[in-house]
C-alpha atoms as a PDB file:
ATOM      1  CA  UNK A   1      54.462 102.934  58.178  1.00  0.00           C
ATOM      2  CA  UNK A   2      52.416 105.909  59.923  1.00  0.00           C
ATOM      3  CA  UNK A   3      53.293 107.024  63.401  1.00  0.00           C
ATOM      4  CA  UNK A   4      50.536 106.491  65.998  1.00  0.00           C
ATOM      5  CA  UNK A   5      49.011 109.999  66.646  1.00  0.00           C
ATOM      6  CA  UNK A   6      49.697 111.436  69.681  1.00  0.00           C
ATOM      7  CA  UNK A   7      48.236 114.643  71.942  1.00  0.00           C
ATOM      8  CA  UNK A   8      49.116 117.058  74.754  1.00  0.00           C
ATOM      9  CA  UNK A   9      47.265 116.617  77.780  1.00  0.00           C
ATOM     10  CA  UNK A  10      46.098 120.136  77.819  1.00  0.00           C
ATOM     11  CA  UNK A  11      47.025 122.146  75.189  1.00  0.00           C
ATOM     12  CA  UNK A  12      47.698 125.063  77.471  1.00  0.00           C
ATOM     13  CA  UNK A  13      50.655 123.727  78.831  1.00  0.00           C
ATOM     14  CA  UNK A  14      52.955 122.975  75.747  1.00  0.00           C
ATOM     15  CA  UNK A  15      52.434 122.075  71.809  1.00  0.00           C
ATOM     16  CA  UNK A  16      52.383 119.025  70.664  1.00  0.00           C
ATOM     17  CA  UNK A  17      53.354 117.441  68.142  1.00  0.00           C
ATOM     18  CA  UNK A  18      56.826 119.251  68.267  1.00  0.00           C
ATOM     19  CA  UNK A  19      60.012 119.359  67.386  1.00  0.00           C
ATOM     20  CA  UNK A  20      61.635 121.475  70.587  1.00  0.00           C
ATOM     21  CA  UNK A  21      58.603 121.412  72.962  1.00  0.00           C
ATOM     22  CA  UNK A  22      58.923 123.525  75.362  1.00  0.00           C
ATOM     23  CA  UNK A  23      55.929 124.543  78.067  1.00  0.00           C
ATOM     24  CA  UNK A  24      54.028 127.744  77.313  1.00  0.00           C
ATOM     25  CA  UNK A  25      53.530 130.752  80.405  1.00  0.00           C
ATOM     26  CA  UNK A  26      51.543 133.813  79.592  1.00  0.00           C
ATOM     27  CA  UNK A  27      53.163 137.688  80.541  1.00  0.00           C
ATOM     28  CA  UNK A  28      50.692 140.226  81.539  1.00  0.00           C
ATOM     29  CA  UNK A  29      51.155 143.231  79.424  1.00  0.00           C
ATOM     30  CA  UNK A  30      50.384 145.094  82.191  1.00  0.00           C
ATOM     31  CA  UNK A  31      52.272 144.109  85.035  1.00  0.00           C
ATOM     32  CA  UNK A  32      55.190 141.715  83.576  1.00  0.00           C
ATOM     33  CA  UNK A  33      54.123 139.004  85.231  1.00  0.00           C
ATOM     34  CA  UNK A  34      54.926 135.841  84.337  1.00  0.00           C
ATOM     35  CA  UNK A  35      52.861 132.420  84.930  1.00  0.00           C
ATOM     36  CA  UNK A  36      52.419 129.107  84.344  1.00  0.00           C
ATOM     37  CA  UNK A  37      50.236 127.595  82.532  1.00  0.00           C
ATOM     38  CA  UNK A  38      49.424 130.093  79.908  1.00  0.00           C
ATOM     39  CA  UNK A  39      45.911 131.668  80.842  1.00  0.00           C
ATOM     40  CA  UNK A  40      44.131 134.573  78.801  1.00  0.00           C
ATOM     41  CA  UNK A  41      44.225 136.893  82.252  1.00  0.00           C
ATOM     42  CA  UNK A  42      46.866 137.974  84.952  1.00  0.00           C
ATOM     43  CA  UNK A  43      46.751 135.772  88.162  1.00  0.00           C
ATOM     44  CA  UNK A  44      48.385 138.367  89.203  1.00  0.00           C
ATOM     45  CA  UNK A  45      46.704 141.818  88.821  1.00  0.00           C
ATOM     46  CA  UNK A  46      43.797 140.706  86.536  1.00  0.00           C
ATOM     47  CA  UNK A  47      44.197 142.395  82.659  1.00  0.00           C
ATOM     48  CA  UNK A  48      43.490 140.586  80.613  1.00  0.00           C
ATOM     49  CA  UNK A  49      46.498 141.888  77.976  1.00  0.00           C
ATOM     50  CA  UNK A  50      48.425 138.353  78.149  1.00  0.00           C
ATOM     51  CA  UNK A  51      51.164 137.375  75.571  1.00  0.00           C
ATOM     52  CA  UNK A  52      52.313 133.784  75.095  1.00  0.00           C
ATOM     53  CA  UNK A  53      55.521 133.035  75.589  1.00  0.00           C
ATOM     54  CA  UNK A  54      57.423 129.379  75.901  1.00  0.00           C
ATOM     55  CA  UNK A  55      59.879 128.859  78.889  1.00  0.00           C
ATOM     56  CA  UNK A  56      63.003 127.414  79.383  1.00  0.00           C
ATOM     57  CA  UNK A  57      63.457 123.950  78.492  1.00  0.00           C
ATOM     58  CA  UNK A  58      66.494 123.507  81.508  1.00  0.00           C
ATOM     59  CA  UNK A  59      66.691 124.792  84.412  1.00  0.00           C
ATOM     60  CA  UNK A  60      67.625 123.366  88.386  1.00  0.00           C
ATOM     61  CA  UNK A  61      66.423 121.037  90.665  1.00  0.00           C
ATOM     62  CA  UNK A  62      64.858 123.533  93.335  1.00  0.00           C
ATOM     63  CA  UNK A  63      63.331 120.890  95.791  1.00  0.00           C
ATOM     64  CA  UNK A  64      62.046 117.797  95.501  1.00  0.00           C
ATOM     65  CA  UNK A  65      60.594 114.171  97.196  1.00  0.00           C
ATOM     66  CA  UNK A  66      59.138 111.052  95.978  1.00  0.00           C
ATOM     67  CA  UNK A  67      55.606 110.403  95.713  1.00  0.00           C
ATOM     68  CA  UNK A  68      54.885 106.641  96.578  1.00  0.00           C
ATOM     69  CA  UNK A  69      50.995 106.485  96.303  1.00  0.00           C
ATOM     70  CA  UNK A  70      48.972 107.108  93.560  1.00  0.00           C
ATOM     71  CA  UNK A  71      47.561 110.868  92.740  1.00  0.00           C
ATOM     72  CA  UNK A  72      43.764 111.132  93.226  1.00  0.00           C
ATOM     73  CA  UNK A  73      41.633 111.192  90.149  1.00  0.00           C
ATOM     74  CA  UNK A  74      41.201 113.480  87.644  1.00  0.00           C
ATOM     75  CA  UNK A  75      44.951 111.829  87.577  1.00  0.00           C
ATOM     76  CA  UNK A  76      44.892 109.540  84.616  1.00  0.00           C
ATOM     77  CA  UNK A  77      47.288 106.933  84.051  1.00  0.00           C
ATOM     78  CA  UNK A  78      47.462 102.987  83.222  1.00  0.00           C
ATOM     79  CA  UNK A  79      49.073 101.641  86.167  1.00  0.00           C
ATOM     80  CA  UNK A  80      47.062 100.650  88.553  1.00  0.00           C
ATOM     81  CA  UNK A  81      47.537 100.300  92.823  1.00  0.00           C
ATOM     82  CA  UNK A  82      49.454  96.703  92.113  1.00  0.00           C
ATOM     83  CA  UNK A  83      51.905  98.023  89.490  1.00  0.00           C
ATOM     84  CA  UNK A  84      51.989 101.619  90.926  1.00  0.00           C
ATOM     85  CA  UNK A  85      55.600 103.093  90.591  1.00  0.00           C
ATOM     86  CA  UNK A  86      56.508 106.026  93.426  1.00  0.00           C
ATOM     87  CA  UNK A  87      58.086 108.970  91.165  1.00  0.00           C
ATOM     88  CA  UNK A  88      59.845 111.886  91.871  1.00  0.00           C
ATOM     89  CA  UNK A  89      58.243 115.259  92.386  1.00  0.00           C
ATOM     90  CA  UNK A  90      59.907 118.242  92.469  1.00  0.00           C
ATOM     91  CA  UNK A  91      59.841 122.287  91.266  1.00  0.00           C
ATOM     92  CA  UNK A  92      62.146 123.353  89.081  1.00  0.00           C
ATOM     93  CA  UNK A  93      63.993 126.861  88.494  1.00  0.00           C
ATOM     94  CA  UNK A  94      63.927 127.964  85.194  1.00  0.00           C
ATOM     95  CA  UNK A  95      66.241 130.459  84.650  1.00  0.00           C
ATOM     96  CA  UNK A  96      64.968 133.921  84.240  1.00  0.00           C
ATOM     97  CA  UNK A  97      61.427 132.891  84.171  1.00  0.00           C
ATOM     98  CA  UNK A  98      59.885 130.745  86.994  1.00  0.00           C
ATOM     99  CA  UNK A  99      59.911 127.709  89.775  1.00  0.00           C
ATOM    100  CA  UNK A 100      57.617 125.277  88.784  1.00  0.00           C
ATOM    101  CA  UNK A 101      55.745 121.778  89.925  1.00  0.00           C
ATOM    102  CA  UNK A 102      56.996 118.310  87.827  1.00  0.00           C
ATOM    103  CA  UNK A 103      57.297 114.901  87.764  1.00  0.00           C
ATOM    104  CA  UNK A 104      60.848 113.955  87.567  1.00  0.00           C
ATOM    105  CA  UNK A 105      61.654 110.887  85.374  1.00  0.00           C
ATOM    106  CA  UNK A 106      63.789 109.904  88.191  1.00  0.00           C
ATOM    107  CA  UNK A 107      62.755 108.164  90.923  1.00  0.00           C
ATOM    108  CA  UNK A 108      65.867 107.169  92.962  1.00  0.00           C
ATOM    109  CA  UNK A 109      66.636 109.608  95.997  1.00  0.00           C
ATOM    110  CA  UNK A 110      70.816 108.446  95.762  1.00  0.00           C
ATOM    111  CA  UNK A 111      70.504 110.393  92.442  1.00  0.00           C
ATOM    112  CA  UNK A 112      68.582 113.925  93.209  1.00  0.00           C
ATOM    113  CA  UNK A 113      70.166 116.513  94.430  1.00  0.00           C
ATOM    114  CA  UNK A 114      68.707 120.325  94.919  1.00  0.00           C
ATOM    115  CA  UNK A 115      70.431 121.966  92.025  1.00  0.00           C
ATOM    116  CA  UNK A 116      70.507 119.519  89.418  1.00  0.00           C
ATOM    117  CA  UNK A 117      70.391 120.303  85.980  1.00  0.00           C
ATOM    118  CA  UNK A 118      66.962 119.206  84.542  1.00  0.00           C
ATOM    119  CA  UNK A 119      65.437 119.323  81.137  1.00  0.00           C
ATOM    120  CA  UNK A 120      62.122 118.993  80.131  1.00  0.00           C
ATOM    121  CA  UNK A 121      61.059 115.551  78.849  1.00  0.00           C
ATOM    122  CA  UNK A 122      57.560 114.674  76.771  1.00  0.00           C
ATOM    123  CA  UNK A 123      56.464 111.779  77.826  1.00  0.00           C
ATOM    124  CA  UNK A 124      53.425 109.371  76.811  1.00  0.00           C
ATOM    125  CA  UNK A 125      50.858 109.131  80.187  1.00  0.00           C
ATOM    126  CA  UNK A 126      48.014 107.348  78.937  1.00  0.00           C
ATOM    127  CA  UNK A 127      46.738 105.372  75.429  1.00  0.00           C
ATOM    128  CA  UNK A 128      42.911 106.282  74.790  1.00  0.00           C
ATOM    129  CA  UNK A 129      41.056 103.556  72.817  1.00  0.00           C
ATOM    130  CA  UNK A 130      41.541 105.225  69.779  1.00  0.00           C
ATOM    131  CA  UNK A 131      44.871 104.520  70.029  1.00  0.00           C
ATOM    132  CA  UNK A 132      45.939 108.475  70.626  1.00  0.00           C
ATOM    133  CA  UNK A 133      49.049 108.611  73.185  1.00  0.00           C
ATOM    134  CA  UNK A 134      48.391 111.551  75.209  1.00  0.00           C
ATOM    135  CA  UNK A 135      51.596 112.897  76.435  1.00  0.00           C
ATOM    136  CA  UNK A 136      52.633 114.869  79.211  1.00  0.00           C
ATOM    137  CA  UNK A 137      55.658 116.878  80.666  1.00  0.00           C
ATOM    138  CA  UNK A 138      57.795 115.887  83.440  1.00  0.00           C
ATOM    139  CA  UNK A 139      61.463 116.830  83.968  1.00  0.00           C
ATOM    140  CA  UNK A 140      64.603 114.506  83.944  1.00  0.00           C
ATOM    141  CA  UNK A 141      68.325 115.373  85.153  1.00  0.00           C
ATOM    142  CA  UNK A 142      70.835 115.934  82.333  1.00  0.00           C
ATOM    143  CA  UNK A 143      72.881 113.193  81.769  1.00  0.00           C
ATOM    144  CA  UNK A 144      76.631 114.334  81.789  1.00  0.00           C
ATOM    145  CA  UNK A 145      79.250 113.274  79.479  1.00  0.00           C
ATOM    146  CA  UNK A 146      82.288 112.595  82.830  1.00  0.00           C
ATOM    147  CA  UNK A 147      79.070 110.685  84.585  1.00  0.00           C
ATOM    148  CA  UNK A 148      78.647 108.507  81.838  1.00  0.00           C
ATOM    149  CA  UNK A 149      82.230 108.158  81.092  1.00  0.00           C
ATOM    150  CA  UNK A 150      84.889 106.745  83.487  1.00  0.00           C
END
């Protein structure tokens, strides 16, 4: 039995298929920045001397909130405004490397907290007709072995 195939939903934010995705950001050569998503120039000073390099795959809940209405297209998604499900939204602090924007996989304010440990999470967004699931990224806290464990 094949798998179905599956795609990123922009190739310039992480590989896929993989076995230990992790989201790309590109350093200027020039200046050291770092950003994310990997371009071919600095956002920063403007050379265009860029190396690819992947980020963290954990890091801390920085801030966050729940969205509870649907994003505005080019958002893609299957649900619909009747089976619409708010989700959490929040940046994330990858250590030594950056804050950045995510969906959370959790949605329930009682259990986020600013510092959290997150981890990055592939998830399927949408099915084209083909049948290709393209997946995105969102991050999810880290389940811990004394909160799972009386």
């Amino acid at each position: 039995m094949s798998e179905k195939p599956s795609r990123a939903v922009d190739a310039l934010l992480f590989d896929w298929p993989a076995r230990e995705p992790a989201l790309k950001a590109a350093r200027c050569l020039e200046c050291g920045a770092l950003a994310f998503p990997v371009a071919t120039s600095c956002r920063y000073c403007g050379a265009g001397k860029v190396t690819q390099e992947p980020l963290p795959r954990r890091g801390r809940l920085w801030a966050w909130t729940i969205q509870r209405f649907m994003p505005k297209p080019p958002y893609r998604t299957t649900e619909t405004a009747a089976t619409f499900t708010p989700y959490g939204l929040g940046y994330i602090e990858l250590p030594g490397a950056l804050c950045i924007e995510s969906r959370l996989t959790e949605n329930d304010p009682r259990k986020l907290h600013i510092g959290l440990e997150m981890e990055l999470v592939i998830y399927p967004q949408w099915q084209e007709e083909d049948g290709t699931a393209v997946m995105n990224f969102a991050f999810g806290p880290i389940a811990r072995l004394s909160e799972s464990h009386p």
